[in-house]
PDB file of N, CA and C in Angstrom:
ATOM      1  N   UNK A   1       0.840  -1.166   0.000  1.00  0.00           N
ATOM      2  CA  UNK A   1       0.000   0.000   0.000  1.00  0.00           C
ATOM      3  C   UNK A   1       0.898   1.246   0.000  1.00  0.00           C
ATOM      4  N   UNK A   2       0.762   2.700  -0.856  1.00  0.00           N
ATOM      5  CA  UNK A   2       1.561   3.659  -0.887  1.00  0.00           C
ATOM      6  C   UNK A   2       0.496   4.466  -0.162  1.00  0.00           C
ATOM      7  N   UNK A   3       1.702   5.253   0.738  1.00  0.00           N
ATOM      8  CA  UNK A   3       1.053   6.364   1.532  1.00  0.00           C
ATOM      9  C   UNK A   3       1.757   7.543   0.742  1.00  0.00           C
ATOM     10  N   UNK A   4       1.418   8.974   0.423  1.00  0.00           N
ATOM     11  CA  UNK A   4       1.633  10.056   0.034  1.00  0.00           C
ATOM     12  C   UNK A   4       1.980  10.726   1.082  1.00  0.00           C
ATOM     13  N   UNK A   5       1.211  10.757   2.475  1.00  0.00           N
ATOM     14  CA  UNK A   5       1.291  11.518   3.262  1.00  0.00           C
ATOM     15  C   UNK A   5       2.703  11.812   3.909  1.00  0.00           C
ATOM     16  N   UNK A   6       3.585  10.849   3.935  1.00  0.00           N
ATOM     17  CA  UNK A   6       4.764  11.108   4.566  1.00  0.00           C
ATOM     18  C   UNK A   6       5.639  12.379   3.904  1.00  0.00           C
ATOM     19  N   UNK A   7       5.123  12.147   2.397  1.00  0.00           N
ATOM     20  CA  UNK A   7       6.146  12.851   1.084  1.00  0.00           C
ATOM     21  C   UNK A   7       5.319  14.156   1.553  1.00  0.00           C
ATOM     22  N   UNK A   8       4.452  14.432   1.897  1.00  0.00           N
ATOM     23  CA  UNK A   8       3.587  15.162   1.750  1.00  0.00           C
ATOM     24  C   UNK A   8       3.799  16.513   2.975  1.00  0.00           C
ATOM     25  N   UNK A   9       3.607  15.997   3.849  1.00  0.00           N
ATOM     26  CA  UNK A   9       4.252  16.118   5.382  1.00  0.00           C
ATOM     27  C   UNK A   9       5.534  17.011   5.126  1.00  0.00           C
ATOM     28  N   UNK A  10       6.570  15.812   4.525  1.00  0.00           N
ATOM     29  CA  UNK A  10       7.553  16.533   4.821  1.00  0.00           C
ATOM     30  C   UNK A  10       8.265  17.624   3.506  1.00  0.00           C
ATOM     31  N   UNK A  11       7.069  17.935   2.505  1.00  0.00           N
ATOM     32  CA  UNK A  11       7.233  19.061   1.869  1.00  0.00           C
ATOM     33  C   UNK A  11       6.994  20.295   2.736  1.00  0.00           C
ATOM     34  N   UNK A  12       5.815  19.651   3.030  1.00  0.00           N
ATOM     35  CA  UNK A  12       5.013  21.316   4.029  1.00  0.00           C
ATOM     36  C   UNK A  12       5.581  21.589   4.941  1.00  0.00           C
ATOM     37  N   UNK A  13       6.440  20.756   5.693  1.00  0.00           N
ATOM     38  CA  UNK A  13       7.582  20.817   7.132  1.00  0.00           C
ATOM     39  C   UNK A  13       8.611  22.200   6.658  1.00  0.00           C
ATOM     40  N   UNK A  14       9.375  21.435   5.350  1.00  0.00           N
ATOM     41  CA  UNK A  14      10.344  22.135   4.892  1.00  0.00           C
ATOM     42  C   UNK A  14       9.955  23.236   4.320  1.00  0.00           C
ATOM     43  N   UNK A  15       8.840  23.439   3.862  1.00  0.00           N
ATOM     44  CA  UNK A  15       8.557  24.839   3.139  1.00  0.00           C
ATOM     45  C   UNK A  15       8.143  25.935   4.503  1.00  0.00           C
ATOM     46  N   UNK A  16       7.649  25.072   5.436  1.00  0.00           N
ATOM     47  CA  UNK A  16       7.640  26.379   6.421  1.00  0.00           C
ATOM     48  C   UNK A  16       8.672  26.482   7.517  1.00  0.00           C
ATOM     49  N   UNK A  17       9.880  25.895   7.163  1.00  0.00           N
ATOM     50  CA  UNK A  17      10.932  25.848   8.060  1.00  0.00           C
ATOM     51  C   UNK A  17      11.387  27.474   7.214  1.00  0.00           C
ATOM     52  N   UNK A  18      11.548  27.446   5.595  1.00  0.00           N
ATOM     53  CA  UNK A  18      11.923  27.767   4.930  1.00  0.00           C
ATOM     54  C   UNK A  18      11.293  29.221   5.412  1.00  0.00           C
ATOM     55  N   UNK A  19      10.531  29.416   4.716  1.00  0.00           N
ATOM     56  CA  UNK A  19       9.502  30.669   5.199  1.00  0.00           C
ATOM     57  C   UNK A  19       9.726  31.103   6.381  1.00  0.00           C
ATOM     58  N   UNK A  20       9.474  30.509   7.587  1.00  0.00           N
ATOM     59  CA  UNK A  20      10.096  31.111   8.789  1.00  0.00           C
ATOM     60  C   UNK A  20      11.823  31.714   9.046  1.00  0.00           C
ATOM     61  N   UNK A  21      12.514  31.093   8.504  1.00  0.00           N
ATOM     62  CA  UNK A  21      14.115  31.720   7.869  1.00  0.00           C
ATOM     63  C   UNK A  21      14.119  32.610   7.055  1.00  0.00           C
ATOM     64  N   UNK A  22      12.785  32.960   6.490  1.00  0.00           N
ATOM     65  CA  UNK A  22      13.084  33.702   5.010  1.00  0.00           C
ATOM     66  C   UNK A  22      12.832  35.032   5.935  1.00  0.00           C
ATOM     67  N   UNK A  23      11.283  34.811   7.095  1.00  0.00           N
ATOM     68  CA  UNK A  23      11.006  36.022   7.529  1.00  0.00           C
ATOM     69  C   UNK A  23      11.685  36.902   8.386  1.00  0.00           C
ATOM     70  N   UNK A  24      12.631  35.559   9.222  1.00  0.00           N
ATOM     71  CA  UNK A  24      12.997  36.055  10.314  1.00  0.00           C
ATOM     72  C   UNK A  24      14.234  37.156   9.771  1.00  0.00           C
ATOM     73  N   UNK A  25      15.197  36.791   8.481  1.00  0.00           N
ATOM     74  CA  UNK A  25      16.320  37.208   8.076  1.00  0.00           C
ATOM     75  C   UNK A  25      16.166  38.413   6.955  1.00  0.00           C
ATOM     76  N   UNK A  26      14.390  38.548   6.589  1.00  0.00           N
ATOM     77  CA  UNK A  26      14.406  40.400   6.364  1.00  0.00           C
ATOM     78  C   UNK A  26      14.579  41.305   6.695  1.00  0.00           C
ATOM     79  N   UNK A  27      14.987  42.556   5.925  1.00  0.00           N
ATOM     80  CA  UNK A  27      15.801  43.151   6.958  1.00  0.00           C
ATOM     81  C   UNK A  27      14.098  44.761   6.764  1.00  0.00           C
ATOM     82  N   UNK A  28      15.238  45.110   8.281  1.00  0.00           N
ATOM     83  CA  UNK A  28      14.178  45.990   8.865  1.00  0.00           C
ATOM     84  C   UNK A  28      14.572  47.124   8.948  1.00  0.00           C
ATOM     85  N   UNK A  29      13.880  48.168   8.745  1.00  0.00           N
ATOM     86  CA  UNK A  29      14.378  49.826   8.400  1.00  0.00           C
ATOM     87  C   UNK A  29      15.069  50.141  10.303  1.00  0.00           C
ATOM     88  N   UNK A  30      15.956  50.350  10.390  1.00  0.00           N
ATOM     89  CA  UNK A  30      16.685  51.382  11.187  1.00  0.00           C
ATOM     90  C   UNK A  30      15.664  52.674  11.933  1.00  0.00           C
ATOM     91  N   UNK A  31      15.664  52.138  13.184  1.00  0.00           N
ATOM     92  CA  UNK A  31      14.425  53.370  14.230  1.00  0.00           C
ATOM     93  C   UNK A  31      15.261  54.538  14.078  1.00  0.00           C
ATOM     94  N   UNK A  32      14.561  55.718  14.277  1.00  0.00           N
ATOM     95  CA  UNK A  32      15.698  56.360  14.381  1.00  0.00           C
ATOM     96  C   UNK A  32      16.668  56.551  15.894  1.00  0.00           C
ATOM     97  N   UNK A  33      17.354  57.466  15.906  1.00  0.00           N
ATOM     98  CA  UNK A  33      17.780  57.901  16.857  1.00  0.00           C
ATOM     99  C   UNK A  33      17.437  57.880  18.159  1.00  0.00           C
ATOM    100  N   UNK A  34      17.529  57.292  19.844  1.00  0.00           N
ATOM    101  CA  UNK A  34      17.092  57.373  20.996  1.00  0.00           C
ATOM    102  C   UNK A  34      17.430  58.532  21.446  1.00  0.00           C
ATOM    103  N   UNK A  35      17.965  59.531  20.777  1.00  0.00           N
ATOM    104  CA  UNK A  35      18.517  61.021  21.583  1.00  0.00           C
ATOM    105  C   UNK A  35      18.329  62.018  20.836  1.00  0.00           C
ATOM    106  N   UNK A  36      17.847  62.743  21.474  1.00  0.00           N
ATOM    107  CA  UNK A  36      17.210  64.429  20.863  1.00  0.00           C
ATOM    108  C   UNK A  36      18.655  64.927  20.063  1.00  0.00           C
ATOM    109  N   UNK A  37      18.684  65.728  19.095  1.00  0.00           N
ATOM    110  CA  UNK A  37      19.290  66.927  18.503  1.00  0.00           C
ATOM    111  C   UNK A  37      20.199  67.324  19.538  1.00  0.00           C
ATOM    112  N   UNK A  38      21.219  67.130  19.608  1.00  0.00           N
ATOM    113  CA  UNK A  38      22.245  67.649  20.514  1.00  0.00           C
ATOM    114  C   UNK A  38      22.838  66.938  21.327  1.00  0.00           C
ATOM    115  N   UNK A  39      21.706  65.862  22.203  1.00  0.00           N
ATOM    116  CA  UNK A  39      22.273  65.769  22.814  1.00  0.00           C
ATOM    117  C   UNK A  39      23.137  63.897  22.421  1.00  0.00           C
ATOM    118  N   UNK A  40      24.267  63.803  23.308  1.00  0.00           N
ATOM    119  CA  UNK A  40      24.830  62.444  22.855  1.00  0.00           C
ATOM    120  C   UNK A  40      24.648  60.851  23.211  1.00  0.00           C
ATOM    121  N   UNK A  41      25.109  59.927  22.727  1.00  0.00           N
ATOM    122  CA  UNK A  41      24.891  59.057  23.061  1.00  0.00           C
ATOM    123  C   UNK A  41      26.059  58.403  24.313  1.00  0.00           C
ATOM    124  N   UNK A  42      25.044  57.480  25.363  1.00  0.00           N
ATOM    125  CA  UNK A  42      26.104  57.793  27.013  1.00  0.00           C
ATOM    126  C   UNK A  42      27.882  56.670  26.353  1.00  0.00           C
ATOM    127  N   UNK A  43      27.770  55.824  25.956  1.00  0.00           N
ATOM    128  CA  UNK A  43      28.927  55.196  25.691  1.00  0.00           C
ATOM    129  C   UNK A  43      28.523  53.974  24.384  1.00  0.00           C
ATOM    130  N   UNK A  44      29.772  53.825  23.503  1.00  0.00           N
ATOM    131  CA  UNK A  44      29.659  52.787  22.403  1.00  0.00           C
ATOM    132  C   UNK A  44      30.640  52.434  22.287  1.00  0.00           C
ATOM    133  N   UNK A  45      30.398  50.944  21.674  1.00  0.00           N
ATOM    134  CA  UNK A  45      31.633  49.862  21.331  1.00  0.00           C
ATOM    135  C   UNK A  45      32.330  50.236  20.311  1.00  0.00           C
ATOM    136  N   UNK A  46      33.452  50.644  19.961  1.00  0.00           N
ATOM    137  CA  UNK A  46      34.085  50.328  18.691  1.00  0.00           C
ATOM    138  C   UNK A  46      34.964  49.397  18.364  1.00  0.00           C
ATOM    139  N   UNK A  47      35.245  48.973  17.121  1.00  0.00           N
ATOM    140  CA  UNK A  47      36.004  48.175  16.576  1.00  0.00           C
ATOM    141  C   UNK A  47      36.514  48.974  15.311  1.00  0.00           C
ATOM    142  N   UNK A  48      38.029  48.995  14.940  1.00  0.00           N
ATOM    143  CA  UNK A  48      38.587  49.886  14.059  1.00  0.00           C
ATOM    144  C   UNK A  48      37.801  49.552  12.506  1.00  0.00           C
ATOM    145  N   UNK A  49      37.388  48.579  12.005  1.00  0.00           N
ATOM    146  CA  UNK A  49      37.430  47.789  10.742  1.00  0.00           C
ATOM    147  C   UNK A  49      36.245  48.124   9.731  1.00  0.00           C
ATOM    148  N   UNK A  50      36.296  48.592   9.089  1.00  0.00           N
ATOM    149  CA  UNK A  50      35.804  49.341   7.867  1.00  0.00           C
ATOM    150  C   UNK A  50      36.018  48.454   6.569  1.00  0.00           C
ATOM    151  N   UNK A  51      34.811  48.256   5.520  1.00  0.00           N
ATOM    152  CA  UNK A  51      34.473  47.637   4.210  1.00  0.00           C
ATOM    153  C   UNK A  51      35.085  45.932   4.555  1.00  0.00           C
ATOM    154  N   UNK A  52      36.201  45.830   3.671  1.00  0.00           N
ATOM    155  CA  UNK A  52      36.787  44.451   3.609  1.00  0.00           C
ATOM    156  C   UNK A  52      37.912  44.280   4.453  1.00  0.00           C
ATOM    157  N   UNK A  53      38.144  45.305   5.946  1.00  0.00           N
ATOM    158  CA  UNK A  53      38.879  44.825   6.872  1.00  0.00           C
ATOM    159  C   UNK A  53      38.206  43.615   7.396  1.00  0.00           C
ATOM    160  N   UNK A  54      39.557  43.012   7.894  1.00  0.00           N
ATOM    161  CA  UNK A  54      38.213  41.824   8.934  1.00  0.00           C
ATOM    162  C   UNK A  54      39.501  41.005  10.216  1.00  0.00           C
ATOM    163  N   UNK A  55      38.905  41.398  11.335  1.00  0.00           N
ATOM    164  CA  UNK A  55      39.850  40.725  12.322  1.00  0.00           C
ATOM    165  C   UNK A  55      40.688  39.370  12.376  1.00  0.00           C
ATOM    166  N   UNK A  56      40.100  38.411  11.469  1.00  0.00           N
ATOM    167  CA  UNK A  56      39.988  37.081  10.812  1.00  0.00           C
ATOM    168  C   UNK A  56      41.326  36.892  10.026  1.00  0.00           C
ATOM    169  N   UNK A  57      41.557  38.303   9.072  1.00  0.00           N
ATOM    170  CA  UNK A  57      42.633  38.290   8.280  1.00  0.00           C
ATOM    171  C   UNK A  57      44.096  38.380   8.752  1.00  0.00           C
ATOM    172  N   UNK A  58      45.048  37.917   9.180  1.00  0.00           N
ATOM    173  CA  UNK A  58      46.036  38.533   9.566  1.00  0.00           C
ATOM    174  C   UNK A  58      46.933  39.408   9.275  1.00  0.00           C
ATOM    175  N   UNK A  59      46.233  39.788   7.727  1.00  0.00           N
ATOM    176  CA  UNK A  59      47.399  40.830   7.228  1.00  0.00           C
ATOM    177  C   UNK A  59      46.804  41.808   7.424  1.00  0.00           C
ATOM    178  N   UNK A  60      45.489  42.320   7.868  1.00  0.00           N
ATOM    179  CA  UNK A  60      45.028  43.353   7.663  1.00  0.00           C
ATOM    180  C   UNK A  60      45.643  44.149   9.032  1.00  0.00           C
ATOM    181  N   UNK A  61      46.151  45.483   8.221  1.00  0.00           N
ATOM    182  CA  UNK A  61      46.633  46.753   9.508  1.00  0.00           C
ATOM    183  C   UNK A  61      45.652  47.812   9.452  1.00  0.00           C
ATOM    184  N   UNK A  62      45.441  48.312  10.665  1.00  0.00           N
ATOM    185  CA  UNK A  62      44.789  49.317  10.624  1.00  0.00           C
ATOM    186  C   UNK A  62      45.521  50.863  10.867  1.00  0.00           C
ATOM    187  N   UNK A  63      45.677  51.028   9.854  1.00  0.00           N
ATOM    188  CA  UNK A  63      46.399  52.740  10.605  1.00  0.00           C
ATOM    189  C   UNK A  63      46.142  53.722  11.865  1.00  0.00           C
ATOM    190  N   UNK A  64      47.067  54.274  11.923  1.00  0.00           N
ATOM    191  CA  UNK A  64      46.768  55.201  12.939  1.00  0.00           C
ATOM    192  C   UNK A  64      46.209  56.510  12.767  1.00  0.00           C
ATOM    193  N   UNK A  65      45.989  56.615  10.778  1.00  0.00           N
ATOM    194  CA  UNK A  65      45.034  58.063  10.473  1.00  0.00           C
ATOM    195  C   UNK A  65      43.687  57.557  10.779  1.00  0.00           C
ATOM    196  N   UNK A  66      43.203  56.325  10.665  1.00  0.00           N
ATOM    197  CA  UNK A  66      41.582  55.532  10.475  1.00  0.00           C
ATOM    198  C   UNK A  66      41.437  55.645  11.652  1.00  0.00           C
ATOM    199  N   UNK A  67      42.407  55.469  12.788  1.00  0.00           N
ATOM    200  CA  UNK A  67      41.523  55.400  14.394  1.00  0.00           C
ATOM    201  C   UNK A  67      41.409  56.760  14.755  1.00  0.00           C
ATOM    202  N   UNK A  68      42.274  57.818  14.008  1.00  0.00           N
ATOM    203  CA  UNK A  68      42.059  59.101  14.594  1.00  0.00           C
ATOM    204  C   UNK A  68      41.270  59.645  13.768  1.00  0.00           C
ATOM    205  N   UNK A  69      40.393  59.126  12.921  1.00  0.00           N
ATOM    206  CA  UNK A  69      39.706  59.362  11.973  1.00  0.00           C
ATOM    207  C   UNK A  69      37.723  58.853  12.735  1.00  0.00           C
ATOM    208  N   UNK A  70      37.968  57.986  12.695  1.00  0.00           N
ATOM    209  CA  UNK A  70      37.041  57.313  13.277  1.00  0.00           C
ATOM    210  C   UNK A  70      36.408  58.215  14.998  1.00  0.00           C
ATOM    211  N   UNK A  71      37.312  58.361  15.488  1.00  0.00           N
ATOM    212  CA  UNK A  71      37.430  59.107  17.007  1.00  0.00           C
ATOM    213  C   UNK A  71      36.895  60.111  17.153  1.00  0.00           C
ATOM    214  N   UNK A  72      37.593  61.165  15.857  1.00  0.00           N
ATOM    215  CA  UNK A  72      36.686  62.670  15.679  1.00  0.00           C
ATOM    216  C   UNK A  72      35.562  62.517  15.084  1.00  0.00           C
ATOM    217  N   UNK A  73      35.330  61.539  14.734  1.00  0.00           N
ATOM    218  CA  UNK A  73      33.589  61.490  14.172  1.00  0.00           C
ATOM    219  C   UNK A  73      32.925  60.768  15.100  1.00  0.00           C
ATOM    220  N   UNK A  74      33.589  59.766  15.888  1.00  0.00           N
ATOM    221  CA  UNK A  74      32.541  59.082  16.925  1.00  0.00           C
ATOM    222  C   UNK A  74      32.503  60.685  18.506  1.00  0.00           C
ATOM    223  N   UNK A  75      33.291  61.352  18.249  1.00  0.00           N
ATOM    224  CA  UNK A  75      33.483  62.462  19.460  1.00  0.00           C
ATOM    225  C   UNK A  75      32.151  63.434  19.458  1.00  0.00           C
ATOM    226  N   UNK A  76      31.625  63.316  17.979  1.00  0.00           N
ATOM    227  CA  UNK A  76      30.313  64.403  17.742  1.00  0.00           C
ATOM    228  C   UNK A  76      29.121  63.751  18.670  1.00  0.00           C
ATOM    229  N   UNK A  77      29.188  62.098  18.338  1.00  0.00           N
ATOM    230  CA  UNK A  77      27.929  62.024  19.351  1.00  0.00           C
ATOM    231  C   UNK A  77      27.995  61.019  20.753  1.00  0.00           C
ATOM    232  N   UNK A  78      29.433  60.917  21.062  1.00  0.00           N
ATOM    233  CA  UNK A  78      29.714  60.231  22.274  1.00  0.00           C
ATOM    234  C   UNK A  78      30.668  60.524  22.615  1.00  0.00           C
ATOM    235  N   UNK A  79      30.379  60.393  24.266  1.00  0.00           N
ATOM    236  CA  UNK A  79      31.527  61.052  25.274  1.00  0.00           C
ATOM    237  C   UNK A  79      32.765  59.893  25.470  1.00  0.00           C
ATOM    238  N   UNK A  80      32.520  58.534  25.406  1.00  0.00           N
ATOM    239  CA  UNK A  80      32.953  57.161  25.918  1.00  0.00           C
ATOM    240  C   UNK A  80      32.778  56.422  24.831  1.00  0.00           C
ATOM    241  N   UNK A  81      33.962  55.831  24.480  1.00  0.00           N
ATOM    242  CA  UNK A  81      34.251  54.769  23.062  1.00  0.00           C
ATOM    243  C   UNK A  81      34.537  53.524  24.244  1.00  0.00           C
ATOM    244  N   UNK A  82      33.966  52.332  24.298  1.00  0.00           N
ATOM    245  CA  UNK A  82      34.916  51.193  25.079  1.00  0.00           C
ATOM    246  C   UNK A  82      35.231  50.230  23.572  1.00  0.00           C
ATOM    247  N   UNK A  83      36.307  49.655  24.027  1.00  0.00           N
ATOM    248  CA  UNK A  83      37.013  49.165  22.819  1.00  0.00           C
ATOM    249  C   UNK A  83      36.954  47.429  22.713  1.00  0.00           C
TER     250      UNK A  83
END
């Protein structure tokens, strides 16, 4: 005797495993800002690495113009960089 249902089952399993991965990994517009016009944000993480740097690589250097680069622009809206 052939049952369908098993084949059947486990299409609809996988198509909504699928779908649920598809939804969860859309991406979502950016809230804005938690802080009024002026004022700053209390402290943020940085990491030096910009486009196709990547900590992973060992050749990659990061200069010392990019961190002092990075610093005066993170200084406009935070008092505290932790690293």
């Amino acid at each position: 005797m052939h049952y369908p249902y098993p084949l059947s089952l486990l299409a609809l399993v996988s198509a909504t495993i699928v779908a649920v991965w598809w939804w969860l990994g859309a991406p979502v517009p950016m809230p804005e800002a938690p802080v009024a016009a002026g004022e700053k944000l209390y402290c943020i993480s940085y990491a030096p690495f910009r486009g196709a740097q990547s900590p992973l690589d060992p050749a990659t250097r990061i200069e010392p113009w990019q961190i002092d680069d990075d610093m005066a622009r993170l200084s406009r809206i935070t008092d505290c960089v932790r690293t």
